[in-house]
Structure formats: structure tokens, C-alpha cells
Protein backbone atom coordinates (compact mmCIF):
# COMPACT_ATOMS: atom_id res chain seq x y z
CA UNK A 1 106.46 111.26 107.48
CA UNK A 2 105.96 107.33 106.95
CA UNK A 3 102.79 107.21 105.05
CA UNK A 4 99.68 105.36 105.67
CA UNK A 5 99.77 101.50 105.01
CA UNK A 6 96.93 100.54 102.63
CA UNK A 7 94.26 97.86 103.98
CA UNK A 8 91.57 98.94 102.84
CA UNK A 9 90.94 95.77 100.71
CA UNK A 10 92.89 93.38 103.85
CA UNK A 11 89.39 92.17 105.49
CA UNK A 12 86.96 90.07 103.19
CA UNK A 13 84.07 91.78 101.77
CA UNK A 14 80.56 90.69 101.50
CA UNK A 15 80.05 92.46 98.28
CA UNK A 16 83.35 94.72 96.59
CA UNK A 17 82.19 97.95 94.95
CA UNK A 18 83.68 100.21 92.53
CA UNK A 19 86.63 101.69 93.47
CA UNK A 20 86.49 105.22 94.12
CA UNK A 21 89.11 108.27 94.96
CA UNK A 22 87.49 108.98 98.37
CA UNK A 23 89.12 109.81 101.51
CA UNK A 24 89.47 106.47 102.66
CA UNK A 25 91.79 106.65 99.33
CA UNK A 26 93.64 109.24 99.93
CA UNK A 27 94.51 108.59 103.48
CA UNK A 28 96.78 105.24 102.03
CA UNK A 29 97.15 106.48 98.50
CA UNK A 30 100.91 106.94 98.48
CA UNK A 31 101.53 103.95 99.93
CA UNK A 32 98.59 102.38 97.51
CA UNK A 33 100.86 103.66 94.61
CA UNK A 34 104.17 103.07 95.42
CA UNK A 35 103.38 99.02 96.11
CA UNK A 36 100.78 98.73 93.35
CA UNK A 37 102.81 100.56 90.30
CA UNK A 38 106.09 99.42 89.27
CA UNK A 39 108.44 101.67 89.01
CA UNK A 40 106.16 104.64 90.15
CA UNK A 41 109.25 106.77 91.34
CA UNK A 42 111.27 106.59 87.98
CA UNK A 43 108.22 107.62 86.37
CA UNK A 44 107.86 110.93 88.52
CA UNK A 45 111.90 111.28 88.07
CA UNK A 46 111.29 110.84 84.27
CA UNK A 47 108.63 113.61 84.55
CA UNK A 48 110.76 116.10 86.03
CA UNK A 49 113.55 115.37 83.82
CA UNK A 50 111.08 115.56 80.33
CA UNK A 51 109.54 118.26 81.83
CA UNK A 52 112.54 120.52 82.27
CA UNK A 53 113.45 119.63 78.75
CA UNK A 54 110.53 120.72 77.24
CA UNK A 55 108.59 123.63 79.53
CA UNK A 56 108.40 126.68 77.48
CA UNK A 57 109.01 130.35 78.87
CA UNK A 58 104.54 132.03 78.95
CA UNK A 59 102.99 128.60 79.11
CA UNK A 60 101.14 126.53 81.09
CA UNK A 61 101.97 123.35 82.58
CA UNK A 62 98.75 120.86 83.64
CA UNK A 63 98.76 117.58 85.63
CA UNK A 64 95.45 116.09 83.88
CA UNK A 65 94.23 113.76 87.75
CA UNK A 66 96.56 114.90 90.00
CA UNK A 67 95.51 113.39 92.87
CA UNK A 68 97.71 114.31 95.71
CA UNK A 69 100.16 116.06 93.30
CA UNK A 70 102.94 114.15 92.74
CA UNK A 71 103.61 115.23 89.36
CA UNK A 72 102.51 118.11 89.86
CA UNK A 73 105.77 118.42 92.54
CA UNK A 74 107.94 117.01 90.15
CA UNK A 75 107.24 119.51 87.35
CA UNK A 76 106.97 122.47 89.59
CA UNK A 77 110.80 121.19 91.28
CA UNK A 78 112.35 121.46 87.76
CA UNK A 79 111.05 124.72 86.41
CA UNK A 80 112.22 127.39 89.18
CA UNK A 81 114.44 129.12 86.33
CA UNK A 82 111.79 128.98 83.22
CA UNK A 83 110.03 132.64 83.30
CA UNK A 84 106.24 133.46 83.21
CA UNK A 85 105.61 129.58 84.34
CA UNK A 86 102.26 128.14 85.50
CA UNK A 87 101.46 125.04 86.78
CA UNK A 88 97.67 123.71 87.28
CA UNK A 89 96.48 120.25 88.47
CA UNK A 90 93.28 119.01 87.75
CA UNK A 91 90.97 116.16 89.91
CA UNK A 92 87.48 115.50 90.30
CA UNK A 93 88.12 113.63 93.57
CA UNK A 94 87.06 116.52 96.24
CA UNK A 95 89.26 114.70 98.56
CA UNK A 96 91.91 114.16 96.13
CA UNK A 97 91.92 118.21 95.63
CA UNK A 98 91.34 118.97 99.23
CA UNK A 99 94.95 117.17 100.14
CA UNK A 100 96.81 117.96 96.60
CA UNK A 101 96.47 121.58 97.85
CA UNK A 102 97.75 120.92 101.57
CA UNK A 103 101.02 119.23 99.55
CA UNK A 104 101.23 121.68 97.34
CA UNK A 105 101.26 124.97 100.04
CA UNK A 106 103.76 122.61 102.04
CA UNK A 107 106.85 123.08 99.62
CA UNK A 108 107.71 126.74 99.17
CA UNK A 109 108.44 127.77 95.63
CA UNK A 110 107.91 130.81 93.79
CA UNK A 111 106.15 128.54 90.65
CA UNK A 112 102.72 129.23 90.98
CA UNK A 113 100.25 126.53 91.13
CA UNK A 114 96.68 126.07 91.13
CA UNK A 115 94.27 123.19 91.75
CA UNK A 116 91.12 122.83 90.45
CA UNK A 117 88.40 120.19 91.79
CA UNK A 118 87.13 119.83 88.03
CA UNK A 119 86.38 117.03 85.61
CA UNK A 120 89.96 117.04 83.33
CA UNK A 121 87.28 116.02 80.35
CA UNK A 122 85.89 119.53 80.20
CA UNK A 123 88.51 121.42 82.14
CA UNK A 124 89.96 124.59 80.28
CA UNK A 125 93.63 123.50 78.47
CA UNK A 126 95.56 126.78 76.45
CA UNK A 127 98.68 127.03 76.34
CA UNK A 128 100.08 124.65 77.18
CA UNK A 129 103.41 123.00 76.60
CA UNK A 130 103.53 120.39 78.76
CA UNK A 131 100.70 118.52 79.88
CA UNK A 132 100.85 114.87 82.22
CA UNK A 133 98.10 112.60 82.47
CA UNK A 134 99.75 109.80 84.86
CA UNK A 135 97.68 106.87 84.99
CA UNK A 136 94.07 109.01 84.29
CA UNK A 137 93.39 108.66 80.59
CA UNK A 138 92.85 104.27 82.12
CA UNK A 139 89.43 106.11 84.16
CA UNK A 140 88.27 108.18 81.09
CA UNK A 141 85.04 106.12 79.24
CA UNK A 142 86.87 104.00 76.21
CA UNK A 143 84.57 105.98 73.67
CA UNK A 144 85.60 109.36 74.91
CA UNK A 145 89.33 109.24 75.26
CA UNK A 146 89.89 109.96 71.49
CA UNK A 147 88.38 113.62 71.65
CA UNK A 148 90.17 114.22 74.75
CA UNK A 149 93.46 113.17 72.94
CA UNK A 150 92.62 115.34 70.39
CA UNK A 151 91.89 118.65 72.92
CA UNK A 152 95.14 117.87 74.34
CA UNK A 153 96.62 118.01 71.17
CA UNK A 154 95.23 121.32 70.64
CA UNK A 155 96.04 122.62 73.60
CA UNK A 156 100.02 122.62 73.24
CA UNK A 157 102.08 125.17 71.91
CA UNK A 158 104.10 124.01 69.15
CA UNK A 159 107.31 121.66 70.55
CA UNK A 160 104.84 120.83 73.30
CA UNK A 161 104.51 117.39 74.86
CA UNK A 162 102.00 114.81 76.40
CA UNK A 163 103.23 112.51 79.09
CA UNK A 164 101.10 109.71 79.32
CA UNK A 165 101.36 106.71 81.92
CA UNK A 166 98.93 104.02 81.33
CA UNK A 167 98.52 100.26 82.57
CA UNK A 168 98.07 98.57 79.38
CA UNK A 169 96.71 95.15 78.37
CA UNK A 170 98.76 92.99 75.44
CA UNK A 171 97.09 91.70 72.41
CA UNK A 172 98.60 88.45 72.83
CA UNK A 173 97.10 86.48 75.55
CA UNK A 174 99.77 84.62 76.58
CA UNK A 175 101.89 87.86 76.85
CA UNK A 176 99.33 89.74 79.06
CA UNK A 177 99.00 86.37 81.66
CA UNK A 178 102.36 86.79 81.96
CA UNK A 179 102.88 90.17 82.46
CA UNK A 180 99.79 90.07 85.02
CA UNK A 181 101.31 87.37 86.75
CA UNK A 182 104.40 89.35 87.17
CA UNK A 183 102.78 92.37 88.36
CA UNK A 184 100.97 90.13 91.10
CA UNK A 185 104.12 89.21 92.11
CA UNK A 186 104.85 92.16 92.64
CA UNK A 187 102.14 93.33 94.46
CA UNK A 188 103.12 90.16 96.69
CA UNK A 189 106.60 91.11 97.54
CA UNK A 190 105.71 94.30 98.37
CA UNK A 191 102.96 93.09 101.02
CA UNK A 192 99.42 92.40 99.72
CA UNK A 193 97.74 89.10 100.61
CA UNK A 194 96.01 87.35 97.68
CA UNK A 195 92.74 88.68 99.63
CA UNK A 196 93.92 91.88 99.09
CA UNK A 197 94.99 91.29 95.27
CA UNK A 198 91.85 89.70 94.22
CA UNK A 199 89.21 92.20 95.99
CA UNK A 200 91.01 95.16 94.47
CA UNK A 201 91.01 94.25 90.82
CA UNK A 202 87.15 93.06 91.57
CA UNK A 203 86.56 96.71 92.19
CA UNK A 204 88.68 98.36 90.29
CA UNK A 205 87.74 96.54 86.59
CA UNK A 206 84.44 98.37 86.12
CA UNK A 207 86.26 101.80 86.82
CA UNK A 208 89.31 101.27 84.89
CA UNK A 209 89.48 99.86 81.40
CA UNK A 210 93.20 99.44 80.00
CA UNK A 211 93.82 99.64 76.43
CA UNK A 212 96.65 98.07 74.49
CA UNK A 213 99.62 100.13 73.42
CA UNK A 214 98.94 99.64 69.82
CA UNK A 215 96.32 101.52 70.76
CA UNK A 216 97.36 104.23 72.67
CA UNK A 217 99.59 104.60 69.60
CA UNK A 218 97.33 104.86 67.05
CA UNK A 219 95.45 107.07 69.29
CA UNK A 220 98.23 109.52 69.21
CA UNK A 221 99.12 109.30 65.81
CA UNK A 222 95.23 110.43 64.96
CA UNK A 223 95.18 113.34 67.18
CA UNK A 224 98.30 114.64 65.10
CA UNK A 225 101.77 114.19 67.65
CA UNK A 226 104.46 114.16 65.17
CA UNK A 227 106.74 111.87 67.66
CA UNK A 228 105.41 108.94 70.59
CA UNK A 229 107.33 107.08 72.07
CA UNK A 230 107.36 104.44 75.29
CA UNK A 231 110.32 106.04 76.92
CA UNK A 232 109.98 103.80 80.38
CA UNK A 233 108.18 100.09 80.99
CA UNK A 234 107.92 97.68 83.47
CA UNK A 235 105.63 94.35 83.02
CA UNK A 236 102.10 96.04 82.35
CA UNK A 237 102.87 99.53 82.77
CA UNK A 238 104.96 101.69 80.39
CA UNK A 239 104.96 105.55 80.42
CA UNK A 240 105.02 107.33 77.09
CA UNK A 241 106.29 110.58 75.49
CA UNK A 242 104.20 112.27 72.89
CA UNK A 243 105.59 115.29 71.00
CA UNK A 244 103.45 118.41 69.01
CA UNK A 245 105.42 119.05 66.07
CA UNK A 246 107.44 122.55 66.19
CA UNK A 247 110.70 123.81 68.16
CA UNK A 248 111.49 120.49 69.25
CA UNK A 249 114.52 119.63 71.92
């Protein structure tokens, strides 16, 4: 099924407020996604493929804002032959959830999966050895994303691995114009007005505060990954590959 074109930013607004995961959202998010993130889809093909590499036999698998469960899919597609698997997603969008779990019942597997409507802040994490947070650490408060870094951390088995997509920001300024520029453009080609461009990131810069990847980095030295690496980029959005120390592939 074709999904939904996005417009919700399309007609001029007297006043743009903060962005929110509501239905409206989820009704156009894949579409939202797919033109707004480049290189979304070899992001979710890199998941799958990391994921199969690393999912241990007894463990858990979590997809830290899963809104409709993308990644979720992708993990769950690649681990049919792993035994004593478990996937959980984790959203605080009731919306989000509500469809996730529709998606989730519509592709028959015998990998069992659960969705929780939860904040992925305080949500339970144990045993985990693979754990995605695609483009949801960006939404957590600046001051708390260390200690969730570091719960993460904790929460994989030995050999386990965080897969972390973030938009990111450069520390030099004339770096970051031009990779913003570039990811306007391609938010043009793919269809959105300058209306469109300019009333989104008006809503959306409150909610969603980007660090730099020097950051991100240090961030995952500190919470103890013995290996991080960006394994994917394009302009102002790179996807990276964090690695527990252990039984590594």
C-alpha cells in the first residue's frame, strides 16, 4: 500500500508548535521519513545485516522509539534461526504504539515481539545484545542522554551492540551550512516546498536538539563500548555501531 503523503506542514501557519508523534504523525510518517532522512532504507538494511551478526542465542533484542516498527521488522526478519530470541520495541507516542503493533501482527513470524507504550528513559533493558535507538537518543533532554548511554551499556551481554542513528550538527560552521544546505536540497527534490521546509524545522528545534559526533563519541567512549564506529553517513546524518567488549564477531 502507497503510503500517506505528508502535508501536514504544506498550508501556512499562524503560529508552528512543537512537533509531536501524534496521529496526525503517524498517518504520513513513512512517507515523512523516507523524504526527510537520507538514506533511511540503507540504514534499516544495515540494521538487519548488524543485527544478524551480532544477536545472541537467550537475549533480548530492543528498538529504543520504535515508532511504527521499522527496525523493529528489520531485526525480527534476520533472526528466524537464532534460538530463545526476543524482540521488544519501546515508544511513548500512544499512537506510535497503537500502529507499531497493527505492523507488527501483520507479518507472520514465529520471533516474538512485544510493544510497550513506555518512556525508553525508564523502560526495563536486561539482556540484551542488541539494542537500536534510530534517530531517538536526538528527543532525549541533552543533560540526560549520558545516563541513558550508560544503562544501555549495562544492559548488553558481553559482545553486545548499540546501533545508534542520529542527525548530528558539525563543529565547524561552515561545514554544518553546508551539509544543511544539502539536506534541504534534498528535502526539495523529494517534494517539500520551502513552506514546508521552514515550518517544520520551526517546530521541530525545541523538540530535537542534535549533538555533534565528537560528541556522540565521547559519549560512548564514557559509558565503556570498547569499539564505535560511523559505519553509514549521508550529509547530516550518519548511523553508528557501538560494541560491549566480549565475544565479539
Amino acid at each position: 500500500m502507497t503510503p500517506k503523503r505528508d502535508a501536514i506542514f504544506s498550508e501556512p501557519l499562524t503560529a508552528v508548535a512543537d512537533f509531536v508523534f501524534d496521529a496526525n504523525v503517524v498517518e504520513v510518517f513513512p512517507d515523512m521519513i523516507n523524504r526527510s532522512v537520507p538514506g533511511y532504507p540503507s540504514i534499516l538494511h544495515g540494521i538487519g545485516q548488524l543485527t544478524k551478526r551480532y544477536a545472541q542465542p537467550q537475549s533480548r533484542l530492543y528498538d529504543l522509539g520504535c515508532s511504527l516498527g521499522a527496525a523493529t521488522l528489520a531485526m525480527r526478519n534476520v533472526v528466524a534461526t537464532v534460538n530463545d530470541i526476543e524482540i521488544i520495541g519501546v515508544d511513548n507516542s500512544p499512537a506510535m504504539v497503537k500502529r507499531c503493533q497493527l505492523h507488527v501482527q501483520g507479518y507472520k513470524s514465529q520471533v516474538p515481539v512485544t510493544i510497550r507504550c513506555e518512556d525508553v528513559q525508564t523502560t526495563e533493558l536486561s539482556n540484551a545484545s542488541v539494542i537500536v535507538m534510530n534517530f531517538t537518543l536526538q528527543f532525549v533532554p541533552p543533560e540526560q542522554r549520558d545516563a541513558l548511554i550508560q544503562r544501555i551499556y549495562s544492559a548488553l551481554k558481553p559482545g553486545g551492540i548499540l546501533l545508534l542513528a542520529e542527525k548530528f550538527h558539525s563543529s565547524d560552521t561552515a561545514m554544518d551550512a553546508t551539509l544543511i544546505d544539502l539536506h534541504h536540497e534534498f528535502k526539495r527534490a523529494n517534494g517539500y516546498s520551502e513552506l514546508e521546509i521552514s515550518q517544520k524545522r520551526a517546530a521541530i528545534e525545541n523538540v530535537m536538539r542534535i549533538d555533534t559526533l565528537e560528541r556522540h563519541h565521547e559519549r560512548l567512549q564514557q559509558a565503556g563500548f570498547a569499539h564505535h564506529q560511523v559505519w553509514f553517513q549521508c550529509y547530516n546524518f550518519a548511523a553508528m555501531l557501538a560494541v560491549k567488549a566480549g565475544t565479539e564477531q
